[in-house]
PDB file of N, CA and C in Angstrom:
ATOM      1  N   UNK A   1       4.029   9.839  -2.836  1.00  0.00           N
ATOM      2  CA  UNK A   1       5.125   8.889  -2.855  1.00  0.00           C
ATOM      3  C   UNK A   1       6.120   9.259  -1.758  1.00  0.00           C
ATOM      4  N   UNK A   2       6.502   8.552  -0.767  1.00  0.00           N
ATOM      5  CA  UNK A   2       7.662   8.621   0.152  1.00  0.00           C
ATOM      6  C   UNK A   2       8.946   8.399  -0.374  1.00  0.00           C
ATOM      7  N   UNK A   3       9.765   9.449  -0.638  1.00  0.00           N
ATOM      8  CA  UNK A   3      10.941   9.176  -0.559  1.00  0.00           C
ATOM      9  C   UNK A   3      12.290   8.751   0.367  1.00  0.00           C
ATOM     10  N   UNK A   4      13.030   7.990   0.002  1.00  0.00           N
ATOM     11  CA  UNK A   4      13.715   7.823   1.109  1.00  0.00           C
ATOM     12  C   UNK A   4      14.680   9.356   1.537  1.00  0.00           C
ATOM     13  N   UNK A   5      15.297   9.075   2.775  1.00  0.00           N
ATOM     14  CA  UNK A   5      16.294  10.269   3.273  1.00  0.00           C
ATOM     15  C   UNK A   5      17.614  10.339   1.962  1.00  0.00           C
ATOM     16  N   UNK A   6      18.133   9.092   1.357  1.00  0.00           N
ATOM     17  CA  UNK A   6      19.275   9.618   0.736  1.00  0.00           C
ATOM     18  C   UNK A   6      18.555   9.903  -0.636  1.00  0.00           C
ATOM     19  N   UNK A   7      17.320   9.832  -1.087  1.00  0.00           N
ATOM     20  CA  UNK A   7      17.138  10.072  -2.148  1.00  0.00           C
ATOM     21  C   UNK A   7      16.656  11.818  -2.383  1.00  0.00           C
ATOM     22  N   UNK A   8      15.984  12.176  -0.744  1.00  0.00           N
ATOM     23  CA  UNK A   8      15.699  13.453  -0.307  1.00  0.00           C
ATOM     24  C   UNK A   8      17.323  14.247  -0.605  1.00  0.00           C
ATOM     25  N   UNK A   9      18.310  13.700   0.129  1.00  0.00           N
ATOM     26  CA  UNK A   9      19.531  14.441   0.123  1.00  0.00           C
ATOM     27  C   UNK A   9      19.975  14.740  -1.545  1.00  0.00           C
ATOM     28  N   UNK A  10      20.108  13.769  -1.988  1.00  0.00           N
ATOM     29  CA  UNK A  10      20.145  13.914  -3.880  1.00  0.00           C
ATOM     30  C   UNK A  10      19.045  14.944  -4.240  1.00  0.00           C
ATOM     31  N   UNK A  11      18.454  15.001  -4.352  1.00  0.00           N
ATOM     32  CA  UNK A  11      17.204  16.019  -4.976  1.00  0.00           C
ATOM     33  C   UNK A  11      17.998  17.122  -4.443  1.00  0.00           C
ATOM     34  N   UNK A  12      17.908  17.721  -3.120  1.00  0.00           N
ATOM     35  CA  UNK A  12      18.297  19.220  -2.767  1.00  0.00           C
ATOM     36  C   UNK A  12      19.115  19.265  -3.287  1.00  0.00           C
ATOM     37  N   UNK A  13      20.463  18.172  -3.520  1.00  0.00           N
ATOM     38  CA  UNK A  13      21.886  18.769  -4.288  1.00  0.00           C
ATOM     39  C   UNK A  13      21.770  18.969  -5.576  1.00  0.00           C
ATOM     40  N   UNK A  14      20.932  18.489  -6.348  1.00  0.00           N
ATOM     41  CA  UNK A  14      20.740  18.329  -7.546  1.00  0.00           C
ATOM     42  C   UNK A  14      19.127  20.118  -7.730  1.00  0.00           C
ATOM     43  N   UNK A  15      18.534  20.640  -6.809  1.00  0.00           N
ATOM     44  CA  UNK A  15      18.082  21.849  -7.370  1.00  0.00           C
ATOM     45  C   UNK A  15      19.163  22.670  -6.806  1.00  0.00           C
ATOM     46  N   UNK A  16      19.772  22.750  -5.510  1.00  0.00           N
ATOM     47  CA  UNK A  16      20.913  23.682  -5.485  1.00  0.00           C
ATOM     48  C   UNK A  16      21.809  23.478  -6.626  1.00  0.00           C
ATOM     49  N   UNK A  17      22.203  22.721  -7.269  1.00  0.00           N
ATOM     50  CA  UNK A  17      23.169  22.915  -8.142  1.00  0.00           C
ATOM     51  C   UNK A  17      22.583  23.627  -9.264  1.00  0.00           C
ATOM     52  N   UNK A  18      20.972  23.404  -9.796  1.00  0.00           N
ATOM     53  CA  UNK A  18      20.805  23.889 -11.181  1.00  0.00           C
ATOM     54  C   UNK A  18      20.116  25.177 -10.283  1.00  0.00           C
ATOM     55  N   UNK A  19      19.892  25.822  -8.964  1.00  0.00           N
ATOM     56  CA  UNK A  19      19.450  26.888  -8.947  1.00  0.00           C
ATOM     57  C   UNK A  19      17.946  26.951  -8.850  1.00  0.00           C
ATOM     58  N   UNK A  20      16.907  25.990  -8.685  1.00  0.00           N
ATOM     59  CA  UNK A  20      16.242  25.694  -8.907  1.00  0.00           C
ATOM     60  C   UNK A  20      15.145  25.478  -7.194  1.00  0.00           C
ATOM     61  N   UNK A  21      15.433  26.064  -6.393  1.00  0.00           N
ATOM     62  CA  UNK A  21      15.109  25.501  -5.339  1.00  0.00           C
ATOM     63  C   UNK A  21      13.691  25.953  -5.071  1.00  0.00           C
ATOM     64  N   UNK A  22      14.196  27.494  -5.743  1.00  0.00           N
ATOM     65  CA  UNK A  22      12.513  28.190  -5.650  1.00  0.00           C
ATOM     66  C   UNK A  22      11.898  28.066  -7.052  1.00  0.00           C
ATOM     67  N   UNK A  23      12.035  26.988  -7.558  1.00  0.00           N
ATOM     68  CA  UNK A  23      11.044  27.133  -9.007  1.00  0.00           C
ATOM     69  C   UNK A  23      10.290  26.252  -8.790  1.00  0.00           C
ATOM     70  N   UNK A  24       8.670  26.584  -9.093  1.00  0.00           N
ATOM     71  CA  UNK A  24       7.818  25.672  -8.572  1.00  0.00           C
ATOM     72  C   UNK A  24       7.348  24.690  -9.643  1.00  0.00           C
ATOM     73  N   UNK A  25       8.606  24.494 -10.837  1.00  0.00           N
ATOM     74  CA  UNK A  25       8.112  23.651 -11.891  1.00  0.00           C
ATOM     75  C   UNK A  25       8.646  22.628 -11.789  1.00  0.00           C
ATOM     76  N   UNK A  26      10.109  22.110 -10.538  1.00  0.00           N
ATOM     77  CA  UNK A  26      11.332  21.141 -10.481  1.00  0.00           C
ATOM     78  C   UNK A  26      10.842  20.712  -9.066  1.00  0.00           C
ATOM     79  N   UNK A  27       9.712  20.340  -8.799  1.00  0.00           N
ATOM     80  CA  UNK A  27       9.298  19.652  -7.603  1.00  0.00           C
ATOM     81  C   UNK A  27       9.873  18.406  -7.401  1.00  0.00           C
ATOM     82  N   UNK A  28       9.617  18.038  -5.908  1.00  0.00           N
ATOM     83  CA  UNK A  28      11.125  16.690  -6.397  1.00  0.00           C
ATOM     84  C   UNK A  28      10.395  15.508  -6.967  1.00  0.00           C
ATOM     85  N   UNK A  29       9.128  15.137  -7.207  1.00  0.00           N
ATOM     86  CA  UNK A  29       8.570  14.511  -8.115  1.00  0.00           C
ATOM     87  C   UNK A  29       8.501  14.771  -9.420  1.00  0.00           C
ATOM     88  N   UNK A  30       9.253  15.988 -10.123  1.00  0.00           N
ATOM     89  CA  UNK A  30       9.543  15.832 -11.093  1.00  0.00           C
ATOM     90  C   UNK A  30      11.124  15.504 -11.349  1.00  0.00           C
ATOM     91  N   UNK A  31      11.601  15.998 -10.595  1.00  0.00           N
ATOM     92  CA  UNK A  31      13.101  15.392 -10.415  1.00  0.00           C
ATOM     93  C   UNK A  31      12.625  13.841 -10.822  1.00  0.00           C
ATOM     94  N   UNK A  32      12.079  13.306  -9.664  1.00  0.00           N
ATOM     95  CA  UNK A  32      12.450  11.595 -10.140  1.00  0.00           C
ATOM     96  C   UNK A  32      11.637  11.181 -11.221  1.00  0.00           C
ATOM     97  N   UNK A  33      10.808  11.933 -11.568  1.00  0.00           N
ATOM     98  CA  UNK A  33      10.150  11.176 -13.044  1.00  0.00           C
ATOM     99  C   UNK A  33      11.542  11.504 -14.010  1.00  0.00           C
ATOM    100  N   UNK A  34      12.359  12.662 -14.133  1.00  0.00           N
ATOM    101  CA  UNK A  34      12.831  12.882 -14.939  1.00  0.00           C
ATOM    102  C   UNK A  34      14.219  12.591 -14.810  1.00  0.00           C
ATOM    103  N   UNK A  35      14.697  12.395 -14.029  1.00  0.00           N
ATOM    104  CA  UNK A  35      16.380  12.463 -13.743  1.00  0.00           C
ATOM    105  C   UNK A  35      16.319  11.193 -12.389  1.00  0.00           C
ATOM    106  N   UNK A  36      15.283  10.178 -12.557  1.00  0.00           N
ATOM    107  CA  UNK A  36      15.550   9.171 -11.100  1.00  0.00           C
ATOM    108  C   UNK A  36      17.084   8.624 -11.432  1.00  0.00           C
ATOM    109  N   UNK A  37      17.367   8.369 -12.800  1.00  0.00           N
ATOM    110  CA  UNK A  37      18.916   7.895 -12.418  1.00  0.00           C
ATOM    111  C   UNK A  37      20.296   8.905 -12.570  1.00  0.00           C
ATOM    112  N   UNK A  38      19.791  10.158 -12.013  1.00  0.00           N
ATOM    113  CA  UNK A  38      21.074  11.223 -11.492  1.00  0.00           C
ATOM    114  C   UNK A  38      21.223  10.937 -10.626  1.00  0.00           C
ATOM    115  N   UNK A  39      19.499  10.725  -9.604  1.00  0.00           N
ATOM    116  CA  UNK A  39      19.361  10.703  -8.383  1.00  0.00           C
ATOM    117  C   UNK A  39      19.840   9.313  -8.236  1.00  0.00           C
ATOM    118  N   UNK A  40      19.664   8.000  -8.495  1.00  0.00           N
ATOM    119  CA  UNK A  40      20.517   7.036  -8.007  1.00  0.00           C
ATOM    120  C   UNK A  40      22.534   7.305  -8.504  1.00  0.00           C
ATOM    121  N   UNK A  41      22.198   7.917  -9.584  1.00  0.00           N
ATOM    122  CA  UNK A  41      24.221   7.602  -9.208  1.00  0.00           C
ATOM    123  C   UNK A  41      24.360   8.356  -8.044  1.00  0.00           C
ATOM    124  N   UNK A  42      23.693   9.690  -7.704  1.00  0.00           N
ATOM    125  CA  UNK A  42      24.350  10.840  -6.531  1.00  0.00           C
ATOM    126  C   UNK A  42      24.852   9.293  -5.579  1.00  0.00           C
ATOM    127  N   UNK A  43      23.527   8.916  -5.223  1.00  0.00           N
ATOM    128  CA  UNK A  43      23.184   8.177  -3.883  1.00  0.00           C
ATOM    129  C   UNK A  43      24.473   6.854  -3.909  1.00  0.00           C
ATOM    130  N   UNK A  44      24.936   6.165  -5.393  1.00  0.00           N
ATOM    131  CA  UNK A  44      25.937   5.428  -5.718  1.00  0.00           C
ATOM    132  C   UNK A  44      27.252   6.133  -5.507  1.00  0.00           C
ATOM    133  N   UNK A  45      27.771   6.958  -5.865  1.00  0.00           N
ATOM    134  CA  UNK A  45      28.709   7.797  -5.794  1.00  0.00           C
ATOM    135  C   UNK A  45      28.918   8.128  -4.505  1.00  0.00           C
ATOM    136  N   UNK A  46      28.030   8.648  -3.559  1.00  0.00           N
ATOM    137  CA  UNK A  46      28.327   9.075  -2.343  1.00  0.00           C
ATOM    138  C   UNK A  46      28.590   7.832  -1.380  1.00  0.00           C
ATOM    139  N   UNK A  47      27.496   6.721  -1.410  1.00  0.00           N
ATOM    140  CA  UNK A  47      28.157   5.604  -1.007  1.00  0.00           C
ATOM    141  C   UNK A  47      29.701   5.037  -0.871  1.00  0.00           C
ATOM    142  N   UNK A  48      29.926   5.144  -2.567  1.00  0.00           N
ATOM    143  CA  UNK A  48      31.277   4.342  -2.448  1.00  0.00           C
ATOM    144  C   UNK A  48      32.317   5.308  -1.846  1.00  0.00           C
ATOM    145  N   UNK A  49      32.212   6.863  -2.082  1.00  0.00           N
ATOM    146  CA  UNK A  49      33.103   7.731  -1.098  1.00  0.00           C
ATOM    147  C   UNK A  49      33.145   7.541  -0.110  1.00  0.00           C
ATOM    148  N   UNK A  50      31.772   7.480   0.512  1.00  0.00           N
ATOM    149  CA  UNK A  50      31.748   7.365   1.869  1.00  0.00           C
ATOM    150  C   UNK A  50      32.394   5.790   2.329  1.00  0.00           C
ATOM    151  N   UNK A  51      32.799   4.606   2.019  1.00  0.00           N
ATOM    152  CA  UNK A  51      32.817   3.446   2.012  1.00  0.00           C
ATOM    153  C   UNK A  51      34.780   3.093   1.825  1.00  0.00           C
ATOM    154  N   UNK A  52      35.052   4.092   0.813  1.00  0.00           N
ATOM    155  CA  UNK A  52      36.735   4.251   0.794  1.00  0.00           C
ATOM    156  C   UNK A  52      37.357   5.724   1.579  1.00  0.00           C
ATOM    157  N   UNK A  53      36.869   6.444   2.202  1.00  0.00           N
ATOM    158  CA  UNK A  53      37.008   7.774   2.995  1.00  0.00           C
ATOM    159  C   UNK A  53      35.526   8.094   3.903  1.00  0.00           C
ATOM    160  N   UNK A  54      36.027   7.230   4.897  1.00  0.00           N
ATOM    161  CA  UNK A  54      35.149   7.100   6.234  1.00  0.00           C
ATOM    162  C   UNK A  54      35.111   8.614   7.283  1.00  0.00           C
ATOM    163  N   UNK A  55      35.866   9.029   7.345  1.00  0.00           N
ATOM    164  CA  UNK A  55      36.305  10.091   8.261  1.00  0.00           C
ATOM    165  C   UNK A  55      36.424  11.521   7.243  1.00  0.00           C
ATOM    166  N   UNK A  56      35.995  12.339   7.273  1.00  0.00           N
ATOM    167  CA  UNK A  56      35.908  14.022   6.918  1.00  0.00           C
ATOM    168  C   UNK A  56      36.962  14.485   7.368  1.00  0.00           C
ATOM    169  N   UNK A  57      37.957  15.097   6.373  1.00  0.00           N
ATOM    170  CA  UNK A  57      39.426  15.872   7.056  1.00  0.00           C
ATOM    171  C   UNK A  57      40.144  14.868   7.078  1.00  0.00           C
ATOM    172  N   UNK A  58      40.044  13.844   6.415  1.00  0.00           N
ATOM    173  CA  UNK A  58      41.207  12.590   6.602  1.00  0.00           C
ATOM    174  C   UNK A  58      41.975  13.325   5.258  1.00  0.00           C
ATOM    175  N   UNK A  59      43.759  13.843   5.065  1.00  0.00           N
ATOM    176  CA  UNK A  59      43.883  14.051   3.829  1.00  0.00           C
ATOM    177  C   UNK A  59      44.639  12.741   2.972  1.00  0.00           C
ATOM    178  N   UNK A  60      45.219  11.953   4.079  1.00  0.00           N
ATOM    179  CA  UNK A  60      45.586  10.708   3.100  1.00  0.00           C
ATOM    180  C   UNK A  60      45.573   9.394   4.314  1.00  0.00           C
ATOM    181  N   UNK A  61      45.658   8.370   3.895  1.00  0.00           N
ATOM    182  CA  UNK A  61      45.302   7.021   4.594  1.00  0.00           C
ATOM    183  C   UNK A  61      46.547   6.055   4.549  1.00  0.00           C
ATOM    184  N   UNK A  62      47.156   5.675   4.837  1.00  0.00           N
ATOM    185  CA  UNK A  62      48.235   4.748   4.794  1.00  0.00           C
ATOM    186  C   UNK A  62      47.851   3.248   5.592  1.00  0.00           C
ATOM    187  N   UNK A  63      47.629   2.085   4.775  1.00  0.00           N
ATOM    188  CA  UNK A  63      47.760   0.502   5.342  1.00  0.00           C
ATOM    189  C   UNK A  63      48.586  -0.301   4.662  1.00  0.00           C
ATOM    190  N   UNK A  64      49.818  -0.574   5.155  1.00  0.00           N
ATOM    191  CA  UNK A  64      50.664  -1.733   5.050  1.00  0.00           C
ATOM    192  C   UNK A  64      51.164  -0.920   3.887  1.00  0.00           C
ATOM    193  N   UNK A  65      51.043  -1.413   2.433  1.00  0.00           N
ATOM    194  CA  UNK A  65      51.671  -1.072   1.386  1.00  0.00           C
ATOM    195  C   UNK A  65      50.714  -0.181   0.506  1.00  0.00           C
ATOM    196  N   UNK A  66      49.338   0.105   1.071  1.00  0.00           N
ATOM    197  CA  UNK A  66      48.338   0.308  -0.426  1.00  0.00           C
ATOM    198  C   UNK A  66      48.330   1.736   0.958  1.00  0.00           C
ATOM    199  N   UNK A  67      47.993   3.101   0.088  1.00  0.00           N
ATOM    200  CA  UNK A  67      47.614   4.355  -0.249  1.00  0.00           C
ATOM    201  C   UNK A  67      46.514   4.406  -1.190  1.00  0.00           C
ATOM    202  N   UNK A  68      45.426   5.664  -0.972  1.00  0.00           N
ATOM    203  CA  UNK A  68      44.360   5.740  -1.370  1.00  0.00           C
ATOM    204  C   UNK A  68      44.627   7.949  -1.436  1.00  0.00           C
ATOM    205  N   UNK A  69      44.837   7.992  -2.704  1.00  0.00           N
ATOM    206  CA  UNK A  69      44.467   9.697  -2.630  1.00  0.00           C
ATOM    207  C   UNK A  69      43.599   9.892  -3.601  1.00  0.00           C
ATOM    208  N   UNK A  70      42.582  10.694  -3.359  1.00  0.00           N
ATOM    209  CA  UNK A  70      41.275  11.177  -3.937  1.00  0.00           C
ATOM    210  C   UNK A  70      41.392  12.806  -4.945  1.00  0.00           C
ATOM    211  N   UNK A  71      40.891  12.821  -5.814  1.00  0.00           N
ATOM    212  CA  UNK A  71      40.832  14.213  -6.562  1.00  0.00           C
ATOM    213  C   UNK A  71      40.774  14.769  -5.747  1.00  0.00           C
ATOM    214  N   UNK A  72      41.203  16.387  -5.482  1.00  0.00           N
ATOM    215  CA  UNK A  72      40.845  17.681  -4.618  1.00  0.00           C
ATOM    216  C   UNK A  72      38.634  17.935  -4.952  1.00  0.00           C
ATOM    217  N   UNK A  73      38.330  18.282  -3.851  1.00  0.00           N
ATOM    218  CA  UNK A  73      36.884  18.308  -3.678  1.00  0.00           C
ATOM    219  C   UNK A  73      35.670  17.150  -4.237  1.00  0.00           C
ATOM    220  N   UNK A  74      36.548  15.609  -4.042  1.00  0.00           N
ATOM    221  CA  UNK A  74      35.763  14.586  -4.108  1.00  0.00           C
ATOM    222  C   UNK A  74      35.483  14.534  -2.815  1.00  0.00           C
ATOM    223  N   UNK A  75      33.915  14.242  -2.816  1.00  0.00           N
ATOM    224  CA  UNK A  75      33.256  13.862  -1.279  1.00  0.00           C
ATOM    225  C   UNK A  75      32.183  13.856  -1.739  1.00  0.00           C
ATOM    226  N   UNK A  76      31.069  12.883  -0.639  1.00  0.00           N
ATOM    227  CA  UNK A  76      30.311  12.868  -0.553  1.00  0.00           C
ATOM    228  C   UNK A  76      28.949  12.932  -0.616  1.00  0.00           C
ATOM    229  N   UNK A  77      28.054  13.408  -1.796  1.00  0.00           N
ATOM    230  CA  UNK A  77      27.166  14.493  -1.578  1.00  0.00           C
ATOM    231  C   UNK A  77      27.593  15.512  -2.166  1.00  0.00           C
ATOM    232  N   UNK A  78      28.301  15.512  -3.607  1.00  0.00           N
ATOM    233  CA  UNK A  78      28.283  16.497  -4.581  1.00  0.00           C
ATOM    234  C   UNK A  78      28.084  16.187  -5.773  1.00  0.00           C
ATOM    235  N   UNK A  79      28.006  17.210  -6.722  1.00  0.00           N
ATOM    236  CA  UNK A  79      27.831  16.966  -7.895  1.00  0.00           C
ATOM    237  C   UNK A  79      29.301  16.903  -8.668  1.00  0.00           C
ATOM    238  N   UNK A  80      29.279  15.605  -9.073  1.00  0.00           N
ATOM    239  CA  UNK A  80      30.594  15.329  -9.524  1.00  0.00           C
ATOM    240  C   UNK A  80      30.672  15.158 -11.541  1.00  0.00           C
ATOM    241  N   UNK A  81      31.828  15.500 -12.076  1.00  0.00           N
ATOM    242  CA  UNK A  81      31.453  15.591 -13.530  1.00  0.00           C
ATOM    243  C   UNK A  81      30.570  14.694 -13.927  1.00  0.00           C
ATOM    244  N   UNK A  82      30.856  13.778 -13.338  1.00  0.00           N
ATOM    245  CA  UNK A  82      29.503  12.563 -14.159  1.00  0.00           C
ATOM    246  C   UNK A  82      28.544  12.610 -13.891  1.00  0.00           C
ATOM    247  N   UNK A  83      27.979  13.268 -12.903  1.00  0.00           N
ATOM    248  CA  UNK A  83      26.704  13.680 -12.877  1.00  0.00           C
ATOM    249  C   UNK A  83      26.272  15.151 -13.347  1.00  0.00           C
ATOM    250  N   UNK A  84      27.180  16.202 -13.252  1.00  0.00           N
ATOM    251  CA  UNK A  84      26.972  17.056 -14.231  1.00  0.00           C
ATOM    252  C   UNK A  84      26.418  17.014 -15.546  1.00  0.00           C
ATOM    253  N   UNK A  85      27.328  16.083 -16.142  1.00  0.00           N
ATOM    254  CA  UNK A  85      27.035  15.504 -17.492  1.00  0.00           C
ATOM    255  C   UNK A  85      25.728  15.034 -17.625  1.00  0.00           C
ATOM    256  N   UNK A  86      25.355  14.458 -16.545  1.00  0.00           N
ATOM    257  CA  UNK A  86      23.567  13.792 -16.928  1.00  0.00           C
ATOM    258  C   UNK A  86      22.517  14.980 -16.182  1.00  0.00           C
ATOM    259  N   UNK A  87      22.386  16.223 -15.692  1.00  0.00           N
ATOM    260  CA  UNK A  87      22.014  17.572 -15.817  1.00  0.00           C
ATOM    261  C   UNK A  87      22.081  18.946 -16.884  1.00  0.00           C
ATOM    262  N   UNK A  88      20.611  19.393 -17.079  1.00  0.00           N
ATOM    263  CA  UNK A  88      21.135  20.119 -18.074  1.00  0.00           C
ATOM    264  C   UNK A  88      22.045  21.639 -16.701  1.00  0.00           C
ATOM    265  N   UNK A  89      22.398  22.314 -17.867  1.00  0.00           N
ATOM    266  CA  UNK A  89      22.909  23.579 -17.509  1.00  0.00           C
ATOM    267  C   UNK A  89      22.096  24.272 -15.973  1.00  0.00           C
ATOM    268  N   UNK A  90      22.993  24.735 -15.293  1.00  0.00           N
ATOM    269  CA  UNK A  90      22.482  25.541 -14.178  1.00  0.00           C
ATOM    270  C   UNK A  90      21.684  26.609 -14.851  1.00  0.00           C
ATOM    271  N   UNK A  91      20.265  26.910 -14.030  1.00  0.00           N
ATOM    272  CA  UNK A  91      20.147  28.165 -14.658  1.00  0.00           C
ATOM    273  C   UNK A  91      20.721  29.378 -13.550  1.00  0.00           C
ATOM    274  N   UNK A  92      20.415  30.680 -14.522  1.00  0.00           N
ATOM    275  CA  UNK A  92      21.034  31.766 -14.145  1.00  0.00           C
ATOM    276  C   UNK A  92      19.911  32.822 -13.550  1.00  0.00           C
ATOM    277  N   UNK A  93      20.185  32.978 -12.466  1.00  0.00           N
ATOM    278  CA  UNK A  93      19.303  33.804 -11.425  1.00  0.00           C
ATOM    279  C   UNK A  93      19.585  34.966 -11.799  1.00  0.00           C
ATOM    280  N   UNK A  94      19.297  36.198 -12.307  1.00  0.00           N
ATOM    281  CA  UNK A  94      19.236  37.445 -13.048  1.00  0.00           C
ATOM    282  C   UNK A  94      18.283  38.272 -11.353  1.00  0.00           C
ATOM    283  N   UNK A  95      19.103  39.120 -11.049  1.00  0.00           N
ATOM    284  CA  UNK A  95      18.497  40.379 -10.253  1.00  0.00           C
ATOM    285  C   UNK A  95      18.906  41.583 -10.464  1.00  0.00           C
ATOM    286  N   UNK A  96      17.673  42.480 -10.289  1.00  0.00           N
ATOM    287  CA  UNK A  96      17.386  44.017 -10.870  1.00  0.00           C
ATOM    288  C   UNK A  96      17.641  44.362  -9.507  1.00  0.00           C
TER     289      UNK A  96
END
C-alpha cells in the first residue's frame, strides 16, 4: 500500500511519541489498520495550524481589528492532547 507523504509524516510522529520506532510489531501498516483516524486528525490538525499560522517564529499576527494567539507549543506536526487521548501510553525504554 502507498502511503501518502503527510500520512508518512503522522506515522513517524505518532511511533516517536509512543517510543516505538524500533519495535518491529508497530509497522506503519499496523499503525493504519489500527489508529488510521489518529493518523487523519494529526494530518487535520496540522493543516488547520498550518492554514491560521503560515510562517514559523511568527509570535503574534495583527489585521485590522482581529488578533489570533495560539497555546504555547501549538504547531504543526505534533502530538496535541487530542490526539494523545486517542494513543495508548508511551512505552518506556528501560536500559541496563
Amino acid at each position: 500500500m502507498d502511503f501518502t507523504l503527510e500520512q508518512k509524516k503522522a506515522i513517524a510522529i505518532i511511533k516517536n511519541y509512543l517510543n516505538v520506532v524500533d519495535n518491529p510489531t508497530w509497522t506503519t501498516e499496523y499503525i493504519m489498520d489500527n489508529y488510521d483516524f489518529v493518523v487523519d486528525q494529526i494530518i487535520e490538525n496540522s493543516n488547520a495550524i498550518k492554514n491560521l499560522k503560515p510562517s514559523a517564529g511568527i509570535l503574534q499576527a495583527r489585521e485590522s481589528n482581529q488578533s489570533v494567539t495560539f497555546k504555547e507549543g501549538v504547531e504543526a506536526w505534533t502530538i496535541t492532547s487530542d490526539i494523545a487521548s486517542m494513543l495508548p501510553k508511551p512505552f518506556v525504554k528501560l536500559f541496563y
